[in-house]
N, C-alpha and C. Protein backbone atom coordinates (compact mmCIF):
# COMPACT_ATOMS: atom_id res chain seq x y z
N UNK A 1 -87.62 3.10 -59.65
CA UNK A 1 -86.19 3.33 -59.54
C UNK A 1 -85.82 4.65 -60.19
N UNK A 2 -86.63 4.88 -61.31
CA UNK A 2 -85.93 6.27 -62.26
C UNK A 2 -86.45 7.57 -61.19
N UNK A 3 -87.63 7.34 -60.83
CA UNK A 3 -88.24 8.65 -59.81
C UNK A 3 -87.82 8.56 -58.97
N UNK A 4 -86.80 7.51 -58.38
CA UNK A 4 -86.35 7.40 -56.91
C UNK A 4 -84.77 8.46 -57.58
N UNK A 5 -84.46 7.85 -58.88
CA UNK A 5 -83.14 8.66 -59.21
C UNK A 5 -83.33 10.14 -59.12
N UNK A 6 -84.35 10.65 -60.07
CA UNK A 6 -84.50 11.98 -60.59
C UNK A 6 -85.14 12.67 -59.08
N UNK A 7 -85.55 11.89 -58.30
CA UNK A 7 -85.53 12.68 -57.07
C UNK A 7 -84.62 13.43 -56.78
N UNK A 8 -83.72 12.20 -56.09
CA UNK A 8 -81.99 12.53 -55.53
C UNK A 8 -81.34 13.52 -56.27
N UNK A 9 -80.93 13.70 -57.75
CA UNK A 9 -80.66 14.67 -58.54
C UNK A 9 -81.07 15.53 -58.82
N UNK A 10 -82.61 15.45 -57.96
CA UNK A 10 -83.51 17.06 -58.27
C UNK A 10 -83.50 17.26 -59.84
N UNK A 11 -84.36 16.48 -60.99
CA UNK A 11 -84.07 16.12 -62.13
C UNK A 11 -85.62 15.57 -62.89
N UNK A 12 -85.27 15.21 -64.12
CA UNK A 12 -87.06 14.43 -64.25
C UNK A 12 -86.56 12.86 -64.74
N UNK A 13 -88.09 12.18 -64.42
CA UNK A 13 -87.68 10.74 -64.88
C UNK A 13 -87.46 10.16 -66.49
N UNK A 14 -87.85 11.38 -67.38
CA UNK A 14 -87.21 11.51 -69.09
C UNK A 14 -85.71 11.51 -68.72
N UNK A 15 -85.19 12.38 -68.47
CA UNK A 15 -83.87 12.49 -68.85
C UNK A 15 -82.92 11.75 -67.76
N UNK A 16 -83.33 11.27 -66.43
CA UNK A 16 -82.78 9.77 -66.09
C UNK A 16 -82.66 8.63 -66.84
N UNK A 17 -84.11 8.53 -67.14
CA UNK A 17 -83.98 6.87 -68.72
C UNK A 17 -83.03 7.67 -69.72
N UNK A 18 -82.82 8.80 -70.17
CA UNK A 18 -81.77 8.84 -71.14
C UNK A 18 -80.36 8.74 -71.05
N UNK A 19 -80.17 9.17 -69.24
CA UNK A 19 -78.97 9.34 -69.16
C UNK A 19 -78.53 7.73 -68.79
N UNK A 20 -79.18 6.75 -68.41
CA UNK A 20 -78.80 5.51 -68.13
C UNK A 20 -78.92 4.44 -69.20
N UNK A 21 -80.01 4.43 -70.40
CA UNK A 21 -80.14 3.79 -70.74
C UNK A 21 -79.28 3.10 -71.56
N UNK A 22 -79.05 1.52 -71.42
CA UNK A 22 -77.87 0.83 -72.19
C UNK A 22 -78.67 -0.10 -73.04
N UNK A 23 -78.24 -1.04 -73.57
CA UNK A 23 -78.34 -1.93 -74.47
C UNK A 23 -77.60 -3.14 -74.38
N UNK A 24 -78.23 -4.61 -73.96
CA UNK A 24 -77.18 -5.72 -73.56
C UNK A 24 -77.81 -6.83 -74.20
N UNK A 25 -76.41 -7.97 -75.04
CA UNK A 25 -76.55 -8.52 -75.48
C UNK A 25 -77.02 -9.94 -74.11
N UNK A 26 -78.38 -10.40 -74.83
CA UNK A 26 -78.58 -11.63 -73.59
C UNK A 26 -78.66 -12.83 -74.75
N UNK A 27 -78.97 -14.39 -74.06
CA UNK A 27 -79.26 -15.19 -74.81
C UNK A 27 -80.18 -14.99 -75.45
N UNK A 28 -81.55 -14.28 -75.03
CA UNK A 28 -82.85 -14.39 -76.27
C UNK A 28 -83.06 -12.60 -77.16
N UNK A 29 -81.31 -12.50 -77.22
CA UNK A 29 -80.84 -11.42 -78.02
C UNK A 29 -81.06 -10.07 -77.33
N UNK A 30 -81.07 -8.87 -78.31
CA UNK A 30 -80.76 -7.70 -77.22
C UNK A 30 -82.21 -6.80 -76.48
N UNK A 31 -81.32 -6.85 -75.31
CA UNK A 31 -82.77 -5.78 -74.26
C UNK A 31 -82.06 -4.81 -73.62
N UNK A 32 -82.86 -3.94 -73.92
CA UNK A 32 -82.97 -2.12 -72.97
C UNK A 32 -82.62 -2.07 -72.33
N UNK A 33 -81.90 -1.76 -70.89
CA UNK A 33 -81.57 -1.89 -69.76
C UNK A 33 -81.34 -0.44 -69.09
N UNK A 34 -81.69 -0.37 -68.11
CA UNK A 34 -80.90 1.41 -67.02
C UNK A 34 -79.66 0.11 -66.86
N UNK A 35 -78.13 1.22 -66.82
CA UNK A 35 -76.91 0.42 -66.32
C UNK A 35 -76.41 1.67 -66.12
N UNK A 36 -75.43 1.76 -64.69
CA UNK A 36 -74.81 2.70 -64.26
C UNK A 36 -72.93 2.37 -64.08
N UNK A 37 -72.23 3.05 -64.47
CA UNK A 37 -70.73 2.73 -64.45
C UNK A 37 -70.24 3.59 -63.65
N UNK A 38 -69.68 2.78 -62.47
CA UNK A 38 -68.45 3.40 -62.10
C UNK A 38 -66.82 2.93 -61.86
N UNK A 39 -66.40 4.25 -62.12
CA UNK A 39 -64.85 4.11 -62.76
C UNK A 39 -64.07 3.93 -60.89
N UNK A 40 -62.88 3.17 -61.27
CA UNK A 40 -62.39 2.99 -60.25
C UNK A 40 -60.66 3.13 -60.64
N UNK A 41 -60.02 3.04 -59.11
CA UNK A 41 -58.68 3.48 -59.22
C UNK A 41 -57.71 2.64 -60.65
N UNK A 42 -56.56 2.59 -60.58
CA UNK A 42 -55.56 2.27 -61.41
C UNK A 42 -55.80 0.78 -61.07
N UNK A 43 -55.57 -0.21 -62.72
CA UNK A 43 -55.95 -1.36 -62.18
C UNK A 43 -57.02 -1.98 -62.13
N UNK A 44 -58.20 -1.52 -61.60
CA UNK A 44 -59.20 -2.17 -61.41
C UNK A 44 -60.15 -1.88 -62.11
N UNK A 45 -61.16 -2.92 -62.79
CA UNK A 45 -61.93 -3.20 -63.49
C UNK A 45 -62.79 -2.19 -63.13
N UNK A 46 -64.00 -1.72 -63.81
CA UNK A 46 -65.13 -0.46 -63.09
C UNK A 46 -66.24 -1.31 -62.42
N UNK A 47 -66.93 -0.59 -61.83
CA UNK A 47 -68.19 -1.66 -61.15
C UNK A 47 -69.19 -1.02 -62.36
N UNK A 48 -69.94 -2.34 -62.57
CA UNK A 48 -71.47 -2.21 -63.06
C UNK A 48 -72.32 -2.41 -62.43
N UNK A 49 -73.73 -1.80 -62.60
CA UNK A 49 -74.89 -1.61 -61.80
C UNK A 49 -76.08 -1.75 -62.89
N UNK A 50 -76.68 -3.03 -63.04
CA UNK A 50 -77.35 -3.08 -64.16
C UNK A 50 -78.92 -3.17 -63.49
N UNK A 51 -79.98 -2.97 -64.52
CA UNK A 51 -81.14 -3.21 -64.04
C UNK A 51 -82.03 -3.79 -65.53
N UNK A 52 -81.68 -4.89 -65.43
CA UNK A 52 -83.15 -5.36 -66.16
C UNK A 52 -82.19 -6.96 -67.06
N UNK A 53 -82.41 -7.35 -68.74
CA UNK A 53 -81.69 -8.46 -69.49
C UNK A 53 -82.20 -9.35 -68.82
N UNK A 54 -83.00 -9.43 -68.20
CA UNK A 54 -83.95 -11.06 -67.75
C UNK A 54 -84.96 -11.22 -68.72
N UNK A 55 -85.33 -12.68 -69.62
CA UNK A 55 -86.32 -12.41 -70.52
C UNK A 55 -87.60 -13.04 -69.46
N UNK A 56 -88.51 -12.64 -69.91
CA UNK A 56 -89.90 -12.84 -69.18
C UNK A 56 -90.34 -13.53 -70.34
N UNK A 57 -89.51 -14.16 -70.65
CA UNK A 57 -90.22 -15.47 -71.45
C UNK A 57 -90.34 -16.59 -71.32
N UNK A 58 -92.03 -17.49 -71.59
CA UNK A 58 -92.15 -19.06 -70.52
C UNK A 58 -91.03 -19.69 -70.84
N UNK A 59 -91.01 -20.93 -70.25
CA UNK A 59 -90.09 -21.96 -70.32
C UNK A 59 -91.09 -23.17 -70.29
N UNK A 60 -91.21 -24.13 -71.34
CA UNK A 60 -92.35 -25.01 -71.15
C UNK A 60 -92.35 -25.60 -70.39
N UNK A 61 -90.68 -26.24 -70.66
CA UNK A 61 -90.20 -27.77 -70.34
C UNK A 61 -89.17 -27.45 -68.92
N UNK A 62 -89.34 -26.25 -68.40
CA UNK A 62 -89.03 -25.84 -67.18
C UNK A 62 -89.19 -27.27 -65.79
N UNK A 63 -88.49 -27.22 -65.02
CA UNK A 63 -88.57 -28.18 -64.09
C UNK A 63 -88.57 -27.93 -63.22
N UNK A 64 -89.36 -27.81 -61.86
CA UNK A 64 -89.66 -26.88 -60.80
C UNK A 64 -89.48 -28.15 -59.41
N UNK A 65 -87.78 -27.76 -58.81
CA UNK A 65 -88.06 -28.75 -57.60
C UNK A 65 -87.82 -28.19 -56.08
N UNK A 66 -89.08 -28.39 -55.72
CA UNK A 66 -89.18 -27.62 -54.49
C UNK A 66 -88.01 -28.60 -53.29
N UNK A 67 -87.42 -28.00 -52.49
CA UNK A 67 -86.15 -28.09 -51.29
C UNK A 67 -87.19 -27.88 -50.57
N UNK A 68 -87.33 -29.07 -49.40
CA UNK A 68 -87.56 -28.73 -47.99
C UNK A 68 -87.00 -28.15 -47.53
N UNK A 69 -87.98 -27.19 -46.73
CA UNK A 69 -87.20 -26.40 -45.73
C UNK A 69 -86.59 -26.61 -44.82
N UNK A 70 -85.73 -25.97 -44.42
CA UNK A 70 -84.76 -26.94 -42.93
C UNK A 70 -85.19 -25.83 -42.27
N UNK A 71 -85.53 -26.85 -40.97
CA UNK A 71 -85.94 -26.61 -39.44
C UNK A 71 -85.33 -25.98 -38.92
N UNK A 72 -85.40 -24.93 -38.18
CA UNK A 72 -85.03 -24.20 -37.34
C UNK A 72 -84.56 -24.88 -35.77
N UNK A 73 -83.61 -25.22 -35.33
CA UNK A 73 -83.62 -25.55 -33.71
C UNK A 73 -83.88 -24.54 -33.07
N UNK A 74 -84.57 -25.05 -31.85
CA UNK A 74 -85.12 -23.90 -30.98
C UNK A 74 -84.63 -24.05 -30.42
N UNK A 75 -83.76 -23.28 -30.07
CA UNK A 75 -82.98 -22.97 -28.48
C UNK A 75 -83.90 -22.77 -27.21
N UNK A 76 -83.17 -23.92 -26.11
CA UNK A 76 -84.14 -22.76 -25.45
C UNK A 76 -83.54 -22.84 -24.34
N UNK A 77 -84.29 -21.45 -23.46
CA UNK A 77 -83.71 -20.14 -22.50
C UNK A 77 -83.28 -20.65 -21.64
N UNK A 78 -82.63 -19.72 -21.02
CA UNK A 78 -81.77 -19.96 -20.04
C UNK A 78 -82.99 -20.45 -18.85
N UNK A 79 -84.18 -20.16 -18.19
CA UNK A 79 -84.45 -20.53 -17.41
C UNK A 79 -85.23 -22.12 -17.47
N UNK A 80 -85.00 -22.55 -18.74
CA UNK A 80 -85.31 -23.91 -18.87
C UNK A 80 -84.64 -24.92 -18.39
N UNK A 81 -82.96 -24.24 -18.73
CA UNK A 81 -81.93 -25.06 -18.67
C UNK A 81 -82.07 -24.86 -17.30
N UNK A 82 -82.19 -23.82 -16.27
CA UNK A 82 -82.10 -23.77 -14.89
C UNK A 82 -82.99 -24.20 -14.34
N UNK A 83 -84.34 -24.70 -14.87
CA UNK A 83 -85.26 -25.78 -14.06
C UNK A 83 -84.59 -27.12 -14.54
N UNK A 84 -84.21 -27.48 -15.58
CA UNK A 84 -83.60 -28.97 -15.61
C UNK A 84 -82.41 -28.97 -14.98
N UNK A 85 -81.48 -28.12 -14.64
CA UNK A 85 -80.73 -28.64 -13.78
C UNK A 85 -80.77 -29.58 -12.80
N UNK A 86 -81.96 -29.14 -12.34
CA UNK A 86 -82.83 -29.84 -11.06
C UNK A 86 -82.68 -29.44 -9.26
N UNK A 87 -82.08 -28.41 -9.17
CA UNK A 87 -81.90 -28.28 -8.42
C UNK A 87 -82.17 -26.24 -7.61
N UNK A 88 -82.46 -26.36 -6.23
CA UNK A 88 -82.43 -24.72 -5.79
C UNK A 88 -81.15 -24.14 -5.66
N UNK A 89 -81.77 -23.22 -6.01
CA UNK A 89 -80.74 -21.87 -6.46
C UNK A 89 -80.23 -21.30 -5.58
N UNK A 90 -81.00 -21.76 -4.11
CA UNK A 90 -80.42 -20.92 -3.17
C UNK A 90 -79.88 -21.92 -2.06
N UNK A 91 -80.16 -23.23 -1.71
CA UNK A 91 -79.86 -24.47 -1.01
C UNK A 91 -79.18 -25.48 -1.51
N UNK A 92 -79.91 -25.13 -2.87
CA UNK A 92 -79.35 -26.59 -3.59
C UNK A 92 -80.17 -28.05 -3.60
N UNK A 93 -81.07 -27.53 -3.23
CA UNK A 93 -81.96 -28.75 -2.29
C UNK A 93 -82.60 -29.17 -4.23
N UNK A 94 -83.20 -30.59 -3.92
CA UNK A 94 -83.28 -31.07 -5.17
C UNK A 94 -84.96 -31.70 -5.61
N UNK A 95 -85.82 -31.03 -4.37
CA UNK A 95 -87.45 -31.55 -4.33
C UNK A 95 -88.48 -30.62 -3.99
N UNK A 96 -88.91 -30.22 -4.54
CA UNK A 96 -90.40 -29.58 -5.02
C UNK A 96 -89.63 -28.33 -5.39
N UNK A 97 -89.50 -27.98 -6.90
CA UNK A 97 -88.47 -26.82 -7.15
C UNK A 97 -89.59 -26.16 -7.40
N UNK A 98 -89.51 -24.63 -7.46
CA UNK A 98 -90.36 -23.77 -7.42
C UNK A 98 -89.59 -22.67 -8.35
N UNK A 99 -90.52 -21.88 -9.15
CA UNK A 99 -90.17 -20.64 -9.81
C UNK A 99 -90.69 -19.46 -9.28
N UNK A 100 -89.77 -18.62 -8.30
CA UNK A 100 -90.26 -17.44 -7.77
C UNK A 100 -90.12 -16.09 -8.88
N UNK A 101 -90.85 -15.20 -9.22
CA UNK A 101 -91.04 -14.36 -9.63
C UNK A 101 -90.88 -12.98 -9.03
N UNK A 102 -90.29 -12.00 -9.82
CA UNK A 102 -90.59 -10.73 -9.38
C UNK A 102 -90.99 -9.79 -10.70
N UNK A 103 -91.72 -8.71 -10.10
CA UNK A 103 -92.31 -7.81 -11.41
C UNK A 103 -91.66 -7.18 -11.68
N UNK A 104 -90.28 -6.51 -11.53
CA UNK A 104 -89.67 -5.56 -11.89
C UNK A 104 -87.83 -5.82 -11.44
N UNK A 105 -87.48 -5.63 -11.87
CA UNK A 105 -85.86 -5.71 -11.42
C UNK A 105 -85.33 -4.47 -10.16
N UNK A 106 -86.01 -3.32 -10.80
CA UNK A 106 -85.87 -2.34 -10.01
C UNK A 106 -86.14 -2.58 -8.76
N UNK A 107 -87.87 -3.11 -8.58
CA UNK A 107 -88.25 -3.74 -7.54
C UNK A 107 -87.25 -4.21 -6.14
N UNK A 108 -86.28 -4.59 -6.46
CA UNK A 108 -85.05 -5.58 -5.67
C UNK A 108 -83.80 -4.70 -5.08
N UNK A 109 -84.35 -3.71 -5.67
CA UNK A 109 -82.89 -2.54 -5.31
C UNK A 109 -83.87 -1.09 -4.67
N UNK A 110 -84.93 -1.44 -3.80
CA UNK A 110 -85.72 -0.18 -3.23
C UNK A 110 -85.31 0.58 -2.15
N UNK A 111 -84.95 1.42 -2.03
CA UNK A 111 -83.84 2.20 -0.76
C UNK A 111 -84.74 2.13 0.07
N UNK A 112 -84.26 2.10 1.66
CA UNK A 112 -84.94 1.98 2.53
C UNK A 112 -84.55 0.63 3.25
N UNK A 113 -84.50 -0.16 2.61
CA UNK A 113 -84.19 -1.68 3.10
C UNK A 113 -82.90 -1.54 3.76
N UNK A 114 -83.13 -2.20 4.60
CA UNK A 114 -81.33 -2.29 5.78
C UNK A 114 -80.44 -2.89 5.31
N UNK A 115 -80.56 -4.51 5.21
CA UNK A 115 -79.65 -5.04 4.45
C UNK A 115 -80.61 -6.50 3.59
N UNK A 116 -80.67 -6.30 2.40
CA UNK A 116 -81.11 -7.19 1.08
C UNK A 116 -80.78 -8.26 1.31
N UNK A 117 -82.03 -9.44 1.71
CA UNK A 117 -81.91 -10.74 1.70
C UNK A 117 -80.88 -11.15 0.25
N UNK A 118 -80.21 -12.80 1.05
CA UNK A 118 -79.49 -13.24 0.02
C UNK A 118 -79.94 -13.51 -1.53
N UNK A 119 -81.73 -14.10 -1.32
CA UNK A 119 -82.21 -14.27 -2.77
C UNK A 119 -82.13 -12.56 -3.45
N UNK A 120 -82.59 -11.58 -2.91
CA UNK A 120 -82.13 -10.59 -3.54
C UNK A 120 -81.37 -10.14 -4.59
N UNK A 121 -79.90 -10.57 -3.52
CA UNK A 121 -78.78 -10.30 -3.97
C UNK A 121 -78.03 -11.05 -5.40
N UNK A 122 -78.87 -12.55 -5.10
CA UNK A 122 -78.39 -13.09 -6.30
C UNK A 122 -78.78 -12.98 -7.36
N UNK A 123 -80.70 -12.20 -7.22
CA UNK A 123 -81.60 -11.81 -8.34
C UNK A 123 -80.89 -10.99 -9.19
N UNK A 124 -80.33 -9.83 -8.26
CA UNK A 124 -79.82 -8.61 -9.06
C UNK A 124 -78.61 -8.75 -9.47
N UNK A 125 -77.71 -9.66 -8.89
CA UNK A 125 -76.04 -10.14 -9.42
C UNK A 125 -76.54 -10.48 -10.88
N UNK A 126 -77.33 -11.27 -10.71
CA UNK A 126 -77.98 -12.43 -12.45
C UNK A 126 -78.69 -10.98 -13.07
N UNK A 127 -79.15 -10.04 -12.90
CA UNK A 127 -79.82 -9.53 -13.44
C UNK A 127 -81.60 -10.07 -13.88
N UNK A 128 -81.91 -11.18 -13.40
CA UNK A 128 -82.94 -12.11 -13.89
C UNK A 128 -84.30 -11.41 -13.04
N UNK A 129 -84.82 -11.80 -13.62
CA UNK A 129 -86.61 -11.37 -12.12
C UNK A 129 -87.19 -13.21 -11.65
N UNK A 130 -86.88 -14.04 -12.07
CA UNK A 130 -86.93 -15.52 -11.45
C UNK A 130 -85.74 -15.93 -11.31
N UNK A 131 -85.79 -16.87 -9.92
CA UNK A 131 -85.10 -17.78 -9.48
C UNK A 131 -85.72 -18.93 -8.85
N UNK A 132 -85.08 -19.98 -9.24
CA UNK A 132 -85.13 -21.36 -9.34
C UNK A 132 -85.01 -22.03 -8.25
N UNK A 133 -86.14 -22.25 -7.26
CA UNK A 133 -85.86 -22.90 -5.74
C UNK A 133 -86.58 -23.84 -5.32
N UNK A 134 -86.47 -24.27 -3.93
CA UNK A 134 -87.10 -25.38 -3.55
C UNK A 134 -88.32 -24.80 -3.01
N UNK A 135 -89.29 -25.84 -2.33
CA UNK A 135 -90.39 -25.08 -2.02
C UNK A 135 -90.28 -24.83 -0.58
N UNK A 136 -89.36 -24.69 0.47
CA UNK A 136 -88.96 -24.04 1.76
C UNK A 136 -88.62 -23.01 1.25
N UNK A 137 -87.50 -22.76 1.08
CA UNK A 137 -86.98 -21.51 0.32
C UNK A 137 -87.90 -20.40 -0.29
N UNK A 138 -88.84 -20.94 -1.17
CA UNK A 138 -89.69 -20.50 -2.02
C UNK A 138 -90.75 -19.93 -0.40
N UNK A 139 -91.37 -20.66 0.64
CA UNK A 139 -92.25 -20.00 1.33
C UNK A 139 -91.24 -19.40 2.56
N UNK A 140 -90.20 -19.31 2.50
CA UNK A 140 -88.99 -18.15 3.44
C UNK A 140 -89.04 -17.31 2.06
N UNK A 141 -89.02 -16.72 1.05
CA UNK A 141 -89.08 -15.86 0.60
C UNK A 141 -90.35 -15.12 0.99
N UNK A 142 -91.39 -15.71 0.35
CA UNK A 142 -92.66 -14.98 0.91
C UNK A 142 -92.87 -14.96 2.28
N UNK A 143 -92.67 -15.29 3.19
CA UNK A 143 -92.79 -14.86 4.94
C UNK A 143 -92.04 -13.63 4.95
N UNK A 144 -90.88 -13.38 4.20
CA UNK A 144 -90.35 -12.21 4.23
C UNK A 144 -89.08 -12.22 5.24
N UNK A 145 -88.90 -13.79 5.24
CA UNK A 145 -87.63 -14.13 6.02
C UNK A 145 -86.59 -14.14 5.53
N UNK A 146 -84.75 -13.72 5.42
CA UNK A 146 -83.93 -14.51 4.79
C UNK A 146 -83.84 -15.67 4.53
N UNK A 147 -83.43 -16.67 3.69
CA UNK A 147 -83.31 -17.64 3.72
C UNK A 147 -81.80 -18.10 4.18
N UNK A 148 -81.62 -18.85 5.12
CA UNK A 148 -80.33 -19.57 5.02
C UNK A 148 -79.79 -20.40 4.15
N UNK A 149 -78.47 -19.78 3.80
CA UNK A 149 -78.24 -20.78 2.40
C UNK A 149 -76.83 -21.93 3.25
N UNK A 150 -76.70 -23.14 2.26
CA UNK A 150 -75.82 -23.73 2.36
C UNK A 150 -74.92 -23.77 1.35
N UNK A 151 -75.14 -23.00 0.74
CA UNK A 151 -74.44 -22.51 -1.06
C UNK A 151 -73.08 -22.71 -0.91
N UNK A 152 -72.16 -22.73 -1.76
CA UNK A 152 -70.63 -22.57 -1.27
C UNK A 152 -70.82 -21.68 -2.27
């Protein structure tokens, strides 16, 4: 801490311990301390900045009780909650759901294309690279067919 001071001040770490050093009364009587004061407006008390008055002395009859730790809940993601829904993403249909994948987001927005199937469109609305479908749907994606939706 003193070489981290006398850095900043462009200074040495002697005359940091001199310029800080205090003296504080504790319970197992008085210890050395670096303490820094600063003064504040009209009114208000100054802030102190102390460093040290902890005794590093045992405690026999000390009593040590360890707190379980509390558990963390795991949240979990959004595409979990969108396979338990139970249902496709693009029909609605509610049997053999399938998780289609894409490698890239960019992927879905490649110029050249005439007009972007509907799963497309909803990939890149969601921002997501999976969507959650049935397994028709799922093999009209890969044929490279639109899929017809009944979506409202």
């Amino acid at each position: 801490m003193l070489k981290t001071l006398a850095s900043k001040r462009k200074s040495t770490v002697t005359k940091m311990a001199r310029k800080y050093k205090a003296t504080v009364d504790t319970p197992d009587g008085r210890r050395t301390c670096f303490q820094v004061t600063g003064q504040r407006g009209k009114g208000k008390k100054p802030l102190v900045a102390r460093f040290c008055g902890i005794p590093l002395k045992r405690q026999r009859k000390a009593v040590i009780t360890d707190r379980q730790p509390v558990m963390a809940t795991v949240k979990r993601n959004e595409l979990i909650h969108r396979l338990l829904a139970g249902q496709c993403e693009m029909c609605e249909g509610r049997d053999g759901l399938q998780v289609h994948h894409v490698r890239k987001l960019a992927d879905l927005n490649k110029p050249g294309r005439p007009e972007r199937p509907q799963w497309v469109r909803l990939m890149a609305m969601r921002k997501r690279k999976t969507l959650v479908v049935c397994e028709h749907c799922h093999q009209e994606i890969h044929a490279g067919r639109g899929t017809a939706t009944t979506r409202k």
